[in-house]
PDB file of N, CA and C in Angstrom:
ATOM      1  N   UNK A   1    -111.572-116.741 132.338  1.00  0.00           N
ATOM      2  CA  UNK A   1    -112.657-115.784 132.322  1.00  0.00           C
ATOM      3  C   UNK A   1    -113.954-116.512 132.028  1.00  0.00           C
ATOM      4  N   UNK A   2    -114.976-116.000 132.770  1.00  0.00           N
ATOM      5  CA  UNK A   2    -115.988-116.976 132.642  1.00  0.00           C
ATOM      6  C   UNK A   2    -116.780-116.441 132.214  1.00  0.00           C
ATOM      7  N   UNK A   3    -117.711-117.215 130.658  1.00  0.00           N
ATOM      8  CA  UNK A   3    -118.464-116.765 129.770  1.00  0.00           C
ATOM      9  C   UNK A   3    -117.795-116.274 128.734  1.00  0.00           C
ATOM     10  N   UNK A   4    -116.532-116.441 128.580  1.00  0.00           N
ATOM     11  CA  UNK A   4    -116.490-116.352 127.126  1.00  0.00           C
ATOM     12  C   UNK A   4    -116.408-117.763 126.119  1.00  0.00           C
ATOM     13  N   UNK A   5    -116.565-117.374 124.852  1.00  0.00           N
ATOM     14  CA  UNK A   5    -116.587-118.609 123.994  1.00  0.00           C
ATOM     15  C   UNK A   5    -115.407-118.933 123.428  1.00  0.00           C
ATOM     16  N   UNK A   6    -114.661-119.993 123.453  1.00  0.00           N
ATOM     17  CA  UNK A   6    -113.491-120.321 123.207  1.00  0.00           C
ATOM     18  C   UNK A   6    -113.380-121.023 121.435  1.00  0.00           C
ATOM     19  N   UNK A   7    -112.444-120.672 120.802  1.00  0.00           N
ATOM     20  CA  UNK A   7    -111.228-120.063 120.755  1.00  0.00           C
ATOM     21  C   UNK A   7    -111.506-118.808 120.557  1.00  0.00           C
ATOM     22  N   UNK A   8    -110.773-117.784 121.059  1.00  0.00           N
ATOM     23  CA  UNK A   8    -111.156-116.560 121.310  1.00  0.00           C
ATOM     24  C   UNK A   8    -109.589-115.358 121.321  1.00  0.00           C
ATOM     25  N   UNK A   9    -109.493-114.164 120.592  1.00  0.00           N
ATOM     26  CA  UNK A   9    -108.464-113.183 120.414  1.00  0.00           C
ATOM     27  C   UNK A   9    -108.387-112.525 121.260  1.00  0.00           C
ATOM     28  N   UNK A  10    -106.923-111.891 121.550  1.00  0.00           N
ATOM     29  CA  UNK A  10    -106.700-111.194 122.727  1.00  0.00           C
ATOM     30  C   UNK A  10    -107.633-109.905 122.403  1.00  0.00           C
ATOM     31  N   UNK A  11    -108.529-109.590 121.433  1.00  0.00           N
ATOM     32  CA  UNK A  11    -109.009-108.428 121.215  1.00  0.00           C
ATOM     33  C   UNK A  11    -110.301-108.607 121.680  1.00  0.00           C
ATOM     34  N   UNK A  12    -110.855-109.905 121.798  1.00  0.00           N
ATOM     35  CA  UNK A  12    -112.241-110.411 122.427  1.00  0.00           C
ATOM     36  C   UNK A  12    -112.179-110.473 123.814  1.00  0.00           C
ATOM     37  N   UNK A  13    -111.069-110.828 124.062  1.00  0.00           N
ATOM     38  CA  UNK A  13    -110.880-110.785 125.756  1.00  0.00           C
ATOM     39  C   UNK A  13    -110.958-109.980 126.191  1.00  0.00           C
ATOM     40  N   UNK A  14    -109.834-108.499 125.416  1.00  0.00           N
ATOM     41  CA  UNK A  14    -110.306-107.038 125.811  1.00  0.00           C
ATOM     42  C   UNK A  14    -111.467-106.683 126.344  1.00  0.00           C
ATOM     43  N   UNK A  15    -112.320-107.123 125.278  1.00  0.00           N
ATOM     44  CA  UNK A  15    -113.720-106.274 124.670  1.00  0.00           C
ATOM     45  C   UNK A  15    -114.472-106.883 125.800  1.00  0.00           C
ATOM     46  N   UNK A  16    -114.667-108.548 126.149  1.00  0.00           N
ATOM     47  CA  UNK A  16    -114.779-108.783 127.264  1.00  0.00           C
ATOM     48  C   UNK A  16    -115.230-108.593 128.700  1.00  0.00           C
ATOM     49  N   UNK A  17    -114.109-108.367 128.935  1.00  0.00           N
ATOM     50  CA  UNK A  17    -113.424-107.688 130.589  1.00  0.00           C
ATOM     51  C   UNK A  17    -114.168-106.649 130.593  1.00  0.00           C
ATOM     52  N   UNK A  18    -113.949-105.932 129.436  1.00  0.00           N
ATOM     53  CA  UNK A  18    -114.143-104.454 129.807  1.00  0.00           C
ATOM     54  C   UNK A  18    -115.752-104.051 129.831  1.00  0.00           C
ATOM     55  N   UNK A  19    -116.577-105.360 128.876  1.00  0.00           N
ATOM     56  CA  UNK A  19    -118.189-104.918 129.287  1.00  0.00           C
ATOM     57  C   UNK A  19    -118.488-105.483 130.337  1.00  0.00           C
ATOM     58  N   UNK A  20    -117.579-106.338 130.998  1.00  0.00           N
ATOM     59  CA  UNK A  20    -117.777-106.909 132.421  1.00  0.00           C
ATOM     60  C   UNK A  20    -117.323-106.293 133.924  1.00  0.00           C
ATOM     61  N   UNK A  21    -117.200-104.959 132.947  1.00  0.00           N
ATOM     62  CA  UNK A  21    -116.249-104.271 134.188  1.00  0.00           C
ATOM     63  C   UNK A  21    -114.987-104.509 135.075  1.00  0.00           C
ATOM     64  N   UNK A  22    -114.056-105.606 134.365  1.00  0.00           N
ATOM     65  CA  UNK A  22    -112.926-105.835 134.572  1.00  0.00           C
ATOM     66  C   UNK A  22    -112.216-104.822 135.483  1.00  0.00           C
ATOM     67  N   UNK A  23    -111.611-104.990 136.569  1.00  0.00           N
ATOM     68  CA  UNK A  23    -110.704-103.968 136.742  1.00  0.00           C
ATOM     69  C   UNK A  23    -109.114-103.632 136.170  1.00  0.00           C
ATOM     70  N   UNK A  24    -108.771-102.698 136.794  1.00  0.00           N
ATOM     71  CA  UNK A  24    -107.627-102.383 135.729  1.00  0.00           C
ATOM     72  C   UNK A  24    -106.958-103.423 135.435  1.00  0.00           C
ATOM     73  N   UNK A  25    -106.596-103.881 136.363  1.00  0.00           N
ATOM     74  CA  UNK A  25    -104.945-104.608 137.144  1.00  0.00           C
ATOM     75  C   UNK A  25    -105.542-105.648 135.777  1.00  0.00           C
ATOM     76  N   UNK A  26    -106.487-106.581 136.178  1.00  0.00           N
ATOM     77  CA  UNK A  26    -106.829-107.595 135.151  1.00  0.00           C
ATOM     78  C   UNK A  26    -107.087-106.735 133.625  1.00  0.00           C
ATOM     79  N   UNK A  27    -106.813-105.700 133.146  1.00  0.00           N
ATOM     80  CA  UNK A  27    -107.524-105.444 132.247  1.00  0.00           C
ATOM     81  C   UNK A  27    -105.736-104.869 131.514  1.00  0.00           C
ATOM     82  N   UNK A  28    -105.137-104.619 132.215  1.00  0.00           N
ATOM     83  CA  UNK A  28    -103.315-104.571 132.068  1.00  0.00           C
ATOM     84  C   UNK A  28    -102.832-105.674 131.406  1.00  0.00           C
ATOM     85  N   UNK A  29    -102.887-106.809 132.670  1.00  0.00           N
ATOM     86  CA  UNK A  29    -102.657-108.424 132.311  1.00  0.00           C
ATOM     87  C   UNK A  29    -103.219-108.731 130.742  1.00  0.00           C
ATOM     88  N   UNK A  30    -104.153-108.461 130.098  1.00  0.00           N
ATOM     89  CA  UNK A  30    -105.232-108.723 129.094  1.00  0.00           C
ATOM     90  C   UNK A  30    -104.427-107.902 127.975  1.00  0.00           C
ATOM     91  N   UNK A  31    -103.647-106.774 127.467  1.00  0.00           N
ATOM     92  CA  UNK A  31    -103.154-105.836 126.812  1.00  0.00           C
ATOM     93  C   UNK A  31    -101.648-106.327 126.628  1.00  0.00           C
ATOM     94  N   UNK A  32    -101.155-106.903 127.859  1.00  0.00           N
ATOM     95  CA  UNK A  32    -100.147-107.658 127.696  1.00  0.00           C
ATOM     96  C   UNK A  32     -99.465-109.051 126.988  1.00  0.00           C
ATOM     97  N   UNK A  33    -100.903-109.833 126.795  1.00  0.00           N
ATOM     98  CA  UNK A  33    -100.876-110.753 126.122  1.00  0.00           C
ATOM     99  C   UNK A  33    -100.161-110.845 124.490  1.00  0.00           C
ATOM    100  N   UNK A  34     -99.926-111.719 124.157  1.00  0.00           N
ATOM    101  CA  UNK A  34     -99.492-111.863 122.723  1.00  0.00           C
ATOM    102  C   UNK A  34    -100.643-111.545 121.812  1.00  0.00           C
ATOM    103  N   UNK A  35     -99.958-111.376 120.517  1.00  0.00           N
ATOM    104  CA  UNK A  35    -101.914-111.095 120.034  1.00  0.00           C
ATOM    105  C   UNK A  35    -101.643-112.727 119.047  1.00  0.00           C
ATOM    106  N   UNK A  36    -102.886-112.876 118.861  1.00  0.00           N
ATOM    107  CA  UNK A  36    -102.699-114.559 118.372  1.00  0.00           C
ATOM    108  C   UNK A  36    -104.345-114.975 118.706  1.00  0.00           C
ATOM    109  N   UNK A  37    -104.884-116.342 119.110  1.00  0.00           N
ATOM    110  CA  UNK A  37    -105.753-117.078 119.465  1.00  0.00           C
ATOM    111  C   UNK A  37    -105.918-117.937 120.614  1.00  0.00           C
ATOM    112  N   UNK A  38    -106.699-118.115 121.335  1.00  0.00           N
ATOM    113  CA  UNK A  38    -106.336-118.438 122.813  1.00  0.00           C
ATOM    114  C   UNK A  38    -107.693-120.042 122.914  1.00  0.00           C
ATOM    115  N   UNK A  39    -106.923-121.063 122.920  1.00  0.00           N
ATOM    116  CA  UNK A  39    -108.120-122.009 122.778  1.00  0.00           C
ATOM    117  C   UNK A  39    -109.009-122.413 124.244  1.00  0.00           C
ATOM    118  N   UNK A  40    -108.583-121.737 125.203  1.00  0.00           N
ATOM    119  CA  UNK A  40    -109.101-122.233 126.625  1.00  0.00           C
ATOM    120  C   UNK A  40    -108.489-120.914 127.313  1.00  0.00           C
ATOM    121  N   UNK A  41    -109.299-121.112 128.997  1.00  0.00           N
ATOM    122  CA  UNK A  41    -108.611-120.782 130.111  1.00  0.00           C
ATOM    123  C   UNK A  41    -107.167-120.700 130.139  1.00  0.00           C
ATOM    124  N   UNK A  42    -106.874-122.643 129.973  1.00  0.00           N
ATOM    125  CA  UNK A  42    -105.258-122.609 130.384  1.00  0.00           C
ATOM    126  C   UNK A  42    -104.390-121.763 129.444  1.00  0.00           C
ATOM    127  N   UNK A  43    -104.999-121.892 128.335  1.00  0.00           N
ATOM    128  CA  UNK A  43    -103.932-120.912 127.431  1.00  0.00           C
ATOM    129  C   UNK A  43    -103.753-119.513 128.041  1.00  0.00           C
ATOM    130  N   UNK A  44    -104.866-118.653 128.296  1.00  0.00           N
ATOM    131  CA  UNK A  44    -105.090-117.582 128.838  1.00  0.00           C
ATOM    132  C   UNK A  44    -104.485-117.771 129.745  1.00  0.00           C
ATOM    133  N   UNK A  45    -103.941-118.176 130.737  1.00  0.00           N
ATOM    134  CA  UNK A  45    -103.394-118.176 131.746  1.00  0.00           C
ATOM    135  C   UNK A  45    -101.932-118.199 131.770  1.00  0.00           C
ATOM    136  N   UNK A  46    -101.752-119.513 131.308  1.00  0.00           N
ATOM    137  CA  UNK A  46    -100.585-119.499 130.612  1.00  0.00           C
ATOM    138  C   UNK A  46     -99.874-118.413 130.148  1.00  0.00           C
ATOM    139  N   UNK A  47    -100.203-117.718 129.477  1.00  0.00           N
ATOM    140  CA  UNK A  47    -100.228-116.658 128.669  1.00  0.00           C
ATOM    141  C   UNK A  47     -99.607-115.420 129.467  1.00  0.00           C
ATOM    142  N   UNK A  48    -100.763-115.139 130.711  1.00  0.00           N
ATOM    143  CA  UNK A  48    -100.526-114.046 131.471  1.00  0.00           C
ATOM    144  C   UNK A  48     -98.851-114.520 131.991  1.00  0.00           C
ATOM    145  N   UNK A  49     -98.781-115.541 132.678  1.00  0.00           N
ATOM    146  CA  UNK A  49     -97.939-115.807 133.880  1.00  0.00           C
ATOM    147  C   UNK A  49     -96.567-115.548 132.631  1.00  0.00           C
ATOM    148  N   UNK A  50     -96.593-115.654 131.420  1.00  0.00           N
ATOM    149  CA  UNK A  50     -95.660-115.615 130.759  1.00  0.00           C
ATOM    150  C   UNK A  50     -95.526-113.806 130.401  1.00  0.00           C
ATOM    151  N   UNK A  51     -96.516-113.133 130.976  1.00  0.00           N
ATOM    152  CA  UNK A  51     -95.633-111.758 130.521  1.00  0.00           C
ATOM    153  C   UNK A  51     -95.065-111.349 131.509  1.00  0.00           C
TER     154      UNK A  51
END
C-alpha cells in the first residue's frame, strides 16, 4: 500500500484503505489479516496470501 508509514497495525491499514477509498475486495483481504505489526509491504503481503 502506498503511503503508508511502516511499521504499521492491521488497524492502521484498515483506517488507511478506507480514507483512500479502498475497495471492498481489498478492504476484506485487510480484516483478514492477523492482528500484530507489519514492518513492510512484503510482510503485508505475505500476510494476505497466507489467509
Amino acid at each position: 500500500m502506498s503511503g503508508v508509514d511502516y511499521p504499521v497495525t492491521k488497524e492502521q491499514l484498515l483506517e488507511h484503505a478506507k480514507s483512500h477509498k479502498a475497495d471492498e475486495k481489498a478492504m476484506e483481504a485487510l480484516r483478514q489479516l492477523p492482528e500484530g505489526t507489519f514492518d513492510g509491504p512484503n510482510a503485508v503481503s505475505k500476510a494476505v496470501a497466507r489467509t
